[in-house]
C-alpha atoms as a PDB file:
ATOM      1  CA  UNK A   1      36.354  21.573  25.281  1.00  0.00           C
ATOM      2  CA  UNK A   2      33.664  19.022  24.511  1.00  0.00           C
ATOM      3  CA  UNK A   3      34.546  15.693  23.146  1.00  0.00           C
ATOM      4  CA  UNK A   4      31.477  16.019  20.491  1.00  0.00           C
ATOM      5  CA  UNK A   5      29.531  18.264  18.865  1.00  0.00           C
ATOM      6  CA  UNK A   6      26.216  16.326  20.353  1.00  0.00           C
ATOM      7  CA  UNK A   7      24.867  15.820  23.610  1.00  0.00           C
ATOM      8  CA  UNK A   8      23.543  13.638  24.853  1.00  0.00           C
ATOM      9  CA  UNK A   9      20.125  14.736  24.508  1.00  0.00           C
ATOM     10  CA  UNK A  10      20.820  15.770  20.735  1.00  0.00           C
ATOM     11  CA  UNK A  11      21.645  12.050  20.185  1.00  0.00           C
ATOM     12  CA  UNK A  12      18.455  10.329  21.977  1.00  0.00           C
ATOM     13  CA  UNK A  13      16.309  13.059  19.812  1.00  0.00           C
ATOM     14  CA  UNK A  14      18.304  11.613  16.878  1.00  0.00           C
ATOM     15  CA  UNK A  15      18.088   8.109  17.888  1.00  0.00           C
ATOM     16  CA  UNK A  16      14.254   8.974  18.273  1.00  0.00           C
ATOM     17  CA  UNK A  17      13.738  10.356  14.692  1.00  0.00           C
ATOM     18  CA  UNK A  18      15.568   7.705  13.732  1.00  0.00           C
ATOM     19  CA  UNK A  19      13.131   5.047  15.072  1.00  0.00           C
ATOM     20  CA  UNK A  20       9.960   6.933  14.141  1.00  0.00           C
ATOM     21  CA  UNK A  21      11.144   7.444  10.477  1.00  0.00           C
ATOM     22  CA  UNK A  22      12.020   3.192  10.447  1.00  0.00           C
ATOM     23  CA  UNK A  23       8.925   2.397  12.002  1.00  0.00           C
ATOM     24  CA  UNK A  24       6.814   5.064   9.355  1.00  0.00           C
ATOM     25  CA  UNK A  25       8.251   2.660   6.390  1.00  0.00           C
ATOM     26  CA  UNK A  26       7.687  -0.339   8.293  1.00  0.00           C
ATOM     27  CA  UNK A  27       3.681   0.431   8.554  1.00  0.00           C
ATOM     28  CA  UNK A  28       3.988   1.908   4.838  1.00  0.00           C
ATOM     29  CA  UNK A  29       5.368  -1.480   3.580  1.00  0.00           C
ATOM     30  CA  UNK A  30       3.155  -3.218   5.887  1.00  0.00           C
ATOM     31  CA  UNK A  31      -0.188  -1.365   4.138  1.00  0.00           C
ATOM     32  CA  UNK A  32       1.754  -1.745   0.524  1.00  0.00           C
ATOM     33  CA  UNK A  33       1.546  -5.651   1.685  1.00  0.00           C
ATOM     34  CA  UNK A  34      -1.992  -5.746   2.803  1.00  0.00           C
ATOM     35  CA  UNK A  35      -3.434  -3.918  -0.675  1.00  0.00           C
ATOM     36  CA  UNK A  36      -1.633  -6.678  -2.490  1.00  0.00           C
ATOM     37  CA  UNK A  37      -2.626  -9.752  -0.634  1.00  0.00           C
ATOM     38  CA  UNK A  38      -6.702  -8.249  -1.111  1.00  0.00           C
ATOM     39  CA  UNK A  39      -6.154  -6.974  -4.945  1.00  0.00           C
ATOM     40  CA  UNK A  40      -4.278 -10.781  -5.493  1.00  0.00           C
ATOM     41  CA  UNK A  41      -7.361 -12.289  -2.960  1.00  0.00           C
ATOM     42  CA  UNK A  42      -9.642 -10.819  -5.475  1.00  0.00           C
ATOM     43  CA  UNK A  43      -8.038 -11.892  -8.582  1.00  0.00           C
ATOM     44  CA  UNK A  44      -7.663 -15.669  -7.501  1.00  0.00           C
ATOM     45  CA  UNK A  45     -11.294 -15.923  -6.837  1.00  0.00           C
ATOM     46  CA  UNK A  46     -12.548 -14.466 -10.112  1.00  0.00           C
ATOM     47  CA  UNK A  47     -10.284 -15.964 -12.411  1.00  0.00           C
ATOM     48  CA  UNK A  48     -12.176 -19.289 -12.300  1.00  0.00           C
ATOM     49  CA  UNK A  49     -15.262 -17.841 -13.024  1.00  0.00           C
ATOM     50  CA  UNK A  50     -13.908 -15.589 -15.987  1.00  0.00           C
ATOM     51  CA  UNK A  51     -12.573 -18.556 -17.430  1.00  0.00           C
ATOM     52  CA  UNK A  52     -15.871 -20.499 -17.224  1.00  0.00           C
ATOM     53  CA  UNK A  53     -17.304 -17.622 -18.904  1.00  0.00           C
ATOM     54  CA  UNK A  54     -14.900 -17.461 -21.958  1.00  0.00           C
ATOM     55  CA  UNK A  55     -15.036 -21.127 -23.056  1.00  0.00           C
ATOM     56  CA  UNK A  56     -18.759 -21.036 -22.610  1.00  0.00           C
ATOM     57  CA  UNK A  57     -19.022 -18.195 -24.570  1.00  0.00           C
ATOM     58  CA  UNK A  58     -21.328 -15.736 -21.970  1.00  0.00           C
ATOM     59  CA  UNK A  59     -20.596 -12.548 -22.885  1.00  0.00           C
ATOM     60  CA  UNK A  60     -23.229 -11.301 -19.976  1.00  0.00           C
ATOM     61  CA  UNK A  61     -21.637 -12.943 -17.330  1.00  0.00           C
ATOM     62  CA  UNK A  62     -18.068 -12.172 -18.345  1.00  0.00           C
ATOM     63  CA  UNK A  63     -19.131  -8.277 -19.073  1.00  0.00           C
ATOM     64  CA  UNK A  64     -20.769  -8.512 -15.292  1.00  0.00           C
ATOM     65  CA  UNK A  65     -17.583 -10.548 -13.615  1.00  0.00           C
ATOM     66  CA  UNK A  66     -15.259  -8.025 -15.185  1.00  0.00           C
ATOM     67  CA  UNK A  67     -17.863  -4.977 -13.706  1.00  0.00           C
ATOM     68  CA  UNK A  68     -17.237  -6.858 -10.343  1.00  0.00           C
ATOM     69  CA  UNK A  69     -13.499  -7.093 -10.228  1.00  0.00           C
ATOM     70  CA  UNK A  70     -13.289  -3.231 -11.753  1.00  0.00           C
ATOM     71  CA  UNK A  71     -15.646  -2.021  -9.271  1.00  0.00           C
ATOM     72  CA  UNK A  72     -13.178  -4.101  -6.393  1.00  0.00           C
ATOM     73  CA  UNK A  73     -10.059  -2.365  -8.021  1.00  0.00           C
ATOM     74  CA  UNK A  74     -11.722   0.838  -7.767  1.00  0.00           C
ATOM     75  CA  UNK A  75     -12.102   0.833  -4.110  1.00  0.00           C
ATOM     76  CA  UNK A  76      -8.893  -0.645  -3.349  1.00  0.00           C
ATOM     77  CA  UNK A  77      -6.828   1.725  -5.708  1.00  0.00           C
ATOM     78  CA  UNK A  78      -9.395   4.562  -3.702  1.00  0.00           C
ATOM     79  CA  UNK A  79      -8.229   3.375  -0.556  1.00  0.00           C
ATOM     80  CA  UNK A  80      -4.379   3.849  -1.366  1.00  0.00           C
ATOM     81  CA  UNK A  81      -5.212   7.051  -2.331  1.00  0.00           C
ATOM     82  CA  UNK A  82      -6.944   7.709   0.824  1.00  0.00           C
ATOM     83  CA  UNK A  83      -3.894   6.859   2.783  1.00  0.00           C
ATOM     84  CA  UNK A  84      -1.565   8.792   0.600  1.00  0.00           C
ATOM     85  CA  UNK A  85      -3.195  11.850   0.844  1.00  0.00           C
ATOM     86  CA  UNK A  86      -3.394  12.060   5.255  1.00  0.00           C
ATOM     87  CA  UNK A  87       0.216  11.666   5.047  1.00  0.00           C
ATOM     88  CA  UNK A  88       2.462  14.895   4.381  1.00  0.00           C
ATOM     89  CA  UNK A  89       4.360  15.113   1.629  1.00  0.00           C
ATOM     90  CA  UNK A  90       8.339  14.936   2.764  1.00  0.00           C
ATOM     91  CA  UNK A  91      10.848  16.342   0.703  1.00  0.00           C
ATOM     92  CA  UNK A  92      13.472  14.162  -0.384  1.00  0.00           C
ATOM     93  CA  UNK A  93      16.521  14.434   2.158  1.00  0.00           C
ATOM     94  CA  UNK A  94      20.304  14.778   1.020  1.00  0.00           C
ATOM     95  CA  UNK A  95      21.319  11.522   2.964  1.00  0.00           C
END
Protein backbone atom coordinates (compact mmCIF):
# COMPACT_ATOMS: atom_id res chain seq x y z
CA UNK A 1 0.00 0.00 0.00
CA UNK A 2 1.49 3.37 -0.86
CA UNK A 3 2.55 5.71 1.81
CA UNK A 4 0.80 8.77 -0.23
CA UNK A 5 -1.61 9.47 -2.51
CA UNK A 6 1.23 11.42 -4.77
CA UNK A 7 4.16 10.39 -6.52
CA UNK A 8 6.70 11.59 -6.93
CA UNK A 9 6.20 12.94 -10.24
CA UNK A 10 2.63 14.31 -9.16
CA UNK A 11 4.56 16.41 -6.56
CA UNK A 12 7.46 17.97 -8.90
CA UNK A 13 4.36 18.83 -11.43
CA UNK A 14 2.87 20.46 -8.30
CA UNK A 15 5.95 22.00 -7.10
CA UNK A 16 6.20 23.25 -10.83
CA UNK A 17 2.72 24.93 -10.99
CA UNK A 18 3.50 26.12 -7.94
CA UNK A 19 6.58 28.12 -9.09
CA UNK A 20 5.09 29.24 -12.41
CA UNK A 21 1.88 30.60 -10.69
CA UNK A 22 4.54 32.66 -7.94
CA UNK A 23 6.64 33.77 -10.58
CA UNK A 24 3.22 34.95 -12.92
CA UNK A 25 2.41 37.45 -9.81
CA UNK A 26 5.87 38.32 -9.36
CA UNK A 27 6.12 39.79 -13.17
CA UNK A 28 2.36 41.07 -12.64
CA UNK A 29 3.46 43.12 -9.55
CA UNK A 30 6.62 43.86 -11.19
CA UNK A 31 4.58 45.60 -14.42
CA UNK A 32 1.88 47.06 -11.67
CA UNK A 33 5.34 48.73 -10.30
CA UNK A 34 6.73 49.94 -13.53
CA UNK A 35 3.15 51.78 -14.70
CA UNK A 36 3.38 53.58 -11.40
CA UNK A 37 6.91 54.75 -11.27
CA UNK A 38 6.14 56.29 -15.29
CA UNK A 39 2.39 57.63 -14.43
CA UNK A 40 4.23 59.23 -10.91
CA UNK A 41 7.53 60.15 -13.46
CA UNK A 42 5.02 62.03 -15.41
CA UNK A 43 3.20 63.75 -12.74
CA UNK A 44 6.44 65.10 -10.93
CA UNK A 45 7.60 66.73 -14.04
CA UNK A 46 4.40 68.56 -14.93
CA UNK A 47 3.37 69.69 -11.71
CA UNK A 48 5.90 72.55 -11.77
CA UNK A 49 4.84 73.76 -14.86
CA UNK A 50 0.98 73.57 -14.01
CA UNK A 51 1.68 75.51 -11.11
CA UNK A 52 3.57 78.24 -13.02
CA UNK A 53 0.64 78.35 -15.15
CA UNK A 54 -2.06 78.89 -12.40
CA UNK A 55 -0.44 81.79 -10.50
CA UNK A 56 0.35 83.40 -13.79
CA UNK A 57 -2.93 83.09 -14.84
CA UNK A 58 -2.31 81.24 -18.62
CA UNK A 59 -5.19 79.56 -19.27
CA UNK A 60 -3.49 78.39 -22.84
CA UNK A 61 -0.68 76.88 -21.41
CA UNK A 62 -2.43 75.20 -18.51
CA UNK A 63 -5.39 73.92 -21.05
CA UNK A 64 -2.21 72.57 -23.31
CA UNK A 65 -0.07 71.06 -20.10
CA UNK A 66 -3.22 69.35 -18.92
CA UNK A 67 -3.77 68.00 -22.94
CA UNK A 68 -0.13 66.69 -22.41
CA UNK A 69 -0.41 64.81 -19.18
CA UNK A 70 -4.11 63.38 -20.42
CA UNK A 71 -2.75 62.36 -23.63
CA UNK A 72 0.41 60.51 -21.32
CA UNK A 73 -2.38 58.87 -19.09
CA UNK A 74 -4.07 57.71 -22.07
CA UNK A 75 -1.31 55.64 -23.34
CA UNK A 76 -0.22 54.36 -20.14
CA UNK A 77 -3.81 53.36 -18.90
CA UNK A 78 -3.84 51.79 -22.93
CA UNK A 79 -0.89 49.92 -22.21
CA UNK A 80 -2.34 48.14 -18.98
CA UNK A 81 -5.05 47.30 -20.94
CA UNK A 82 -2.91 45.86 -23.53
CA UNK A 83 -1.32 43.55 -21.07
CA UNK A 84 -4.54 42.56 -19.45
CA UNK A 85 -6.14 41.47 -22.33
CA UNK A 86 -2.99 38.71 -23.75
CA UNK A 87 -3.39 37.19 -20.47
CA UNK A 88 -6.32 34.54 -19.93
CA UNK A 89 -8.77 35.13 -17.71
CA UNK A 90 -8.37 32.46 -14.58
CA UNK A 91 -11.17 31.60 -12.59
CA UNK A 92 -10.90 32.19 -9.07
CA UNK A 93 -9.63 28.86 -7.29
CA UNK A 94 -11.22 27.40 -3.97
CA UNK A 95 -7.78 27.57 -2.09
Amino acid sequence: MPASRFSSRGLVGLAAVAALATYQSVVAIRELENSYATTAHLYAVIQEPIEKAIQTGDTARYAELLRAIGRAALVENTWWLLLRRQRQPRPPSSS
